[in-house]
N, C-alpha and C. Protein backbone atom coordinates (compact mmCIF):
# COMPACT_ATOMS: atom_id res chain seq x y z
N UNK A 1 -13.28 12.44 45.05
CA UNK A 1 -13.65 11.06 44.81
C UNK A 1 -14.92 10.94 43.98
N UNK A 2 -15.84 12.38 43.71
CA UNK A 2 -17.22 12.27 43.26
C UNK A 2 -16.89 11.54 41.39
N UNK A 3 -15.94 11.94 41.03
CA UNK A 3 -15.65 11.97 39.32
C UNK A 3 -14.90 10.87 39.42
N UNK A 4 -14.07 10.08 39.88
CA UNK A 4 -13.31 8.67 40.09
C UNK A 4 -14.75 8.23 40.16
N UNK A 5 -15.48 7.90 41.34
CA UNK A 5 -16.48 7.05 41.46
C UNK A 5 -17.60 6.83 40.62
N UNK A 6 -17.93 8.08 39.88
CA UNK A 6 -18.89 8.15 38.29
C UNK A 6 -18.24 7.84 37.08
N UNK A 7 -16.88 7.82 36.70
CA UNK A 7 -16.09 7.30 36.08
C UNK A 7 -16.15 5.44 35.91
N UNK A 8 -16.01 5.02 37.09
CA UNK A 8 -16.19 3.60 37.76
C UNK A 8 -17.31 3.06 37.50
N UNK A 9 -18.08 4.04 37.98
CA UNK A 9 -19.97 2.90 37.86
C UNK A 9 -20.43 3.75 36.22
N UNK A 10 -19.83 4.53 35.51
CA UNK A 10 -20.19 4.69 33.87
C UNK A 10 -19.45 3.14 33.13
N UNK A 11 -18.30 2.71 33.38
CA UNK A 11 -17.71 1.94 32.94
C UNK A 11 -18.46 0.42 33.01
N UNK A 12 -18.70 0.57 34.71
CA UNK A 12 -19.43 -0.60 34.85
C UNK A 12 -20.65 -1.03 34.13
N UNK A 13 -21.32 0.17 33.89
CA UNK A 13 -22.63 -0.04 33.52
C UNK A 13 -22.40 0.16 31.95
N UNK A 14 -21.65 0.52 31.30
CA UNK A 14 -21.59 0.40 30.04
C UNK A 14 -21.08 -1.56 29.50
N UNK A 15 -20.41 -1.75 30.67
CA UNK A 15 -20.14 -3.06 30.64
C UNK A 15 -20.82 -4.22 30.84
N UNK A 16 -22.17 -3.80 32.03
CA UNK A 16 -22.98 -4.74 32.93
C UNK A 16 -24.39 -4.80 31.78
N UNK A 17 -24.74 -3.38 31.77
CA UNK A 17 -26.54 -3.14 31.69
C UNK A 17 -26.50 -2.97 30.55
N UNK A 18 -25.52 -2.28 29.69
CA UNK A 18 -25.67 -1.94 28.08
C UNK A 18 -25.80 -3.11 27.14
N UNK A 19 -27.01 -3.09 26.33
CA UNK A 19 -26.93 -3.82 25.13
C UNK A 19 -26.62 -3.66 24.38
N UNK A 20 -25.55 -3.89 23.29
CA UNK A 20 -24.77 -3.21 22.23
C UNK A 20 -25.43 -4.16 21.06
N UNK A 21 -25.48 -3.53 19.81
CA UNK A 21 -26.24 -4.14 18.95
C UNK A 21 -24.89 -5.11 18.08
N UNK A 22 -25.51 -5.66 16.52
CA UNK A 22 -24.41 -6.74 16.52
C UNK A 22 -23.88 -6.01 15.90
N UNK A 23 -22.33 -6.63 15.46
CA UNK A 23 -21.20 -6.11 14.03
C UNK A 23 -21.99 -6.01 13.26
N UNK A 24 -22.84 -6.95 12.63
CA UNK A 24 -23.69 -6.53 11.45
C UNK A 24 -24.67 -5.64 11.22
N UNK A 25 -25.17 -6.03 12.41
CA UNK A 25 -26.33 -4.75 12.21
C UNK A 25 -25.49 -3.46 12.45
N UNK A 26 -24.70 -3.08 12.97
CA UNK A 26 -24.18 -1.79 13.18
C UNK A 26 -23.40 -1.34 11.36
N UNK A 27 -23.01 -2.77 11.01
CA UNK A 27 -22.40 -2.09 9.71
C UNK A 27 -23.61 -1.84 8.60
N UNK A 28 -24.92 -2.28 8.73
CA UNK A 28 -25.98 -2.45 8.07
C UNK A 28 -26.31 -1.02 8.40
N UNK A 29 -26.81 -0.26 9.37
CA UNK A 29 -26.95 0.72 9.59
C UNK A 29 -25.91 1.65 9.42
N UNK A 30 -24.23 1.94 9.53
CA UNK A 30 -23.82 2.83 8.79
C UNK A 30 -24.01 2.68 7.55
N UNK A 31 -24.16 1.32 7.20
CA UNK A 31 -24.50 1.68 5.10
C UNK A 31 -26.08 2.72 4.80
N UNK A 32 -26.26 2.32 5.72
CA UNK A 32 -27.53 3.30 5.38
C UNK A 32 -27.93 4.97 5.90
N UNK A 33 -26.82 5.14 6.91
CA UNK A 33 -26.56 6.51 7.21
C UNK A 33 -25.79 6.73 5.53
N UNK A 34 -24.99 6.44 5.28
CA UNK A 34 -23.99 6.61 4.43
C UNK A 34 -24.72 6.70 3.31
N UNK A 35 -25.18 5.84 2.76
CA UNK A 35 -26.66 6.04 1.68
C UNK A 35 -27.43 7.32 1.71
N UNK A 36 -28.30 7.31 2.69
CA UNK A 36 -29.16 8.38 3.28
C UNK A 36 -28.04 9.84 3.10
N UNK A 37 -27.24 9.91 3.91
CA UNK A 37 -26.39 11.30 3.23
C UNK A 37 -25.98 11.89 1.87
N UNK A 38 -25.26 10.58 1.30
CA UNK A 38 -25.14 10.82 -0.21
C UNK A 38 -26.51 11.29 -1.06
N UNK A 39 -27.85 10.88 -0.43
CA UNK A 39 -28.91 11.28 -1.19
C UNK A 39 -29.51 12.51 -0.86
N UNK A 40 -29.39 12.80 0.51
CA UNK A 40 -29.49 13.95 0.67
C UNK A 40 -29.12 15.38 0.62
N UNK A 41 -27.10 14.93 0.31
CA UNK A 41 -26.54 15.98 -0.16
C UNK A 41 -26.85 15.90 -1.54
N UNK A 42 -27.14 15.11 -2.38
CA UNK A 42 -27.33 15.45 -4.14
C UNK A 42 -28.36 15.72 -4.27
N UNK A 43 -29.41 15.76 -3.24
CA UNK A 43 -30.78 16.79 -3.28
C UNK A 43 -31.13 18.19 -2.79
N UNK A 44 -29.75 18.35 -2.01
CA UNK A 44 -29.83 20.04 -1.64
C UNK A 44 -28.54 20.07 -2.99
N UNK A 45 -27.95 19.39 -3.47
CA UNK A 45 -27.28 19.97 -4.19
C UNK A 45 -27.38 20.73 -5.67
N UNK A 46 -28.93 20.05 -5.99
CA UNK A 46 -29.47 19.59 -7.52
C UNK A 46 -30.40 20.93 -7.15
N UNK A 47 -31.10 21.35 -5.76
CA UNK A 47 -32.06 22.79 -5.24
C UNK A 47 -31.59 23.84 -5.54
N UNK A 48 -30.21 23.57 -4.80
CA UNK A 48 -29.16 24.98 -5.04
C UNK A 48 -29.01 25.18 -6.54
N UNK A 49 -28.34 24.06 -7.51
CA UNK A 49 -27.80 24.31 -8.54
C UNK A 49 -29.65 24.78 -9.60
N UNK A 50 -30.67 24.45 -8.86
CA UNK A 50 -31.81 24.75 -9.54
C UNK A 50 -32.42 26.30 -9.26
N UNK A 51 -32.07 26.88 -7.96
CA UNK A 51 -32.50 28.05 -7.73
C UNK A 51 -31.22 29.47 -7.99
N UNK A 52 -30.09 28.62 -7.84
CA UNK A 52 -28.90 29.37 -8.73
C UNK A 52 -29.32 29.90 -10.05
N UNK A 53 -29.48 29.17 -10.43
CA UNK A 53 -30.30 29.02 -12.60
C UNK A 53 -31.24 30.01 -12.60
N UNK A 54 -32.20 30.24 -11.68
CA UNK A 54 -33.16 31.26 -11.72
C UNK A 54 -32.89 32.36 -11.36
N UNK A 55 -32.45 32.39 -10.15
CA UNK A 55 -31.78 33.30 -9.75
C UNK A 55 -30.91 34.52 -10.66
N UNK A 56 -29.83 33.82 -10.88
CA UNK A 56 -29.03 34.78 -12.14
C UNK A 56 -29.92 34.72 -13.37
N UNK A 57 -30.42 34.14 -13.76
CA UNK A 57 -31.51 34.21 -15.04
C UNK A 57 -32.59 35.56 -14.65
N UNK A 58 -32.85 35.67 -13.32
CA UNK A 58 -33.57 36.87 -13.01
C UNK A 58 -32.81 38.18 -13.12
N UNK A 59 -31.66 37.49 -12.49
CA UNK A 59 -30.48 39.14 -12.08
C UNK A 59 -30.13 39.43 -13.58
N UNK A 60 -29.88 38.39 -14.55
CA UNK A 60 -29.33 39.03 -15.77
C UNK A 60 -30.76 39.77 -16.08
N UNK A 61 -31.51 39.82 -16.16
CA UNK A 61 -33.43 40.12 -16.90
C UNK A 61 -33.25 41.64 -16.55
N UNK A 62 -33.03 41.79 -14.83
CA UNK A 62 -33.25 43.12 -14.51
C UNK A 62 -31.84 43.74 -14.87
N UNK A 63 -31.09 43.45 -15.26
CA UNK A 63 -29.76 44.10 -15.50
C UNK A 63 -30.00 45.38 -17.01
């Protein structure tokens, strides 16, 4: 009965005590996760493609 009864009062209390924020603001904030990622992957992406460049520019030198 311990996992039925924590099951029961999680539900409740996600129902009773939880404040859920609005539609908008929740879609306002994935636009900006979504933002925030895209900028962050084209800035490890632009590192890599910058330390790649040196990298083999070194390996060809000592070759």
């Amino acid at each position: 009965m311990g996992i039925v009864n924590y099951i029961k009062e999680s539900f409740k209390e996600l129902n009773n005590e939880v404040t859920w924020i609005s539609l908008n603001e929740a879609q306002k904030s994935t636009i900006l996760v979504v933002v925030f990622t895209i900028v962050f992957s084209l800035a490890v992406f632009v590192t890599d493609k910058f330390f790649q460049t040196i990298l083999d520019a070194f390996l060809s030198y000592i070759k």
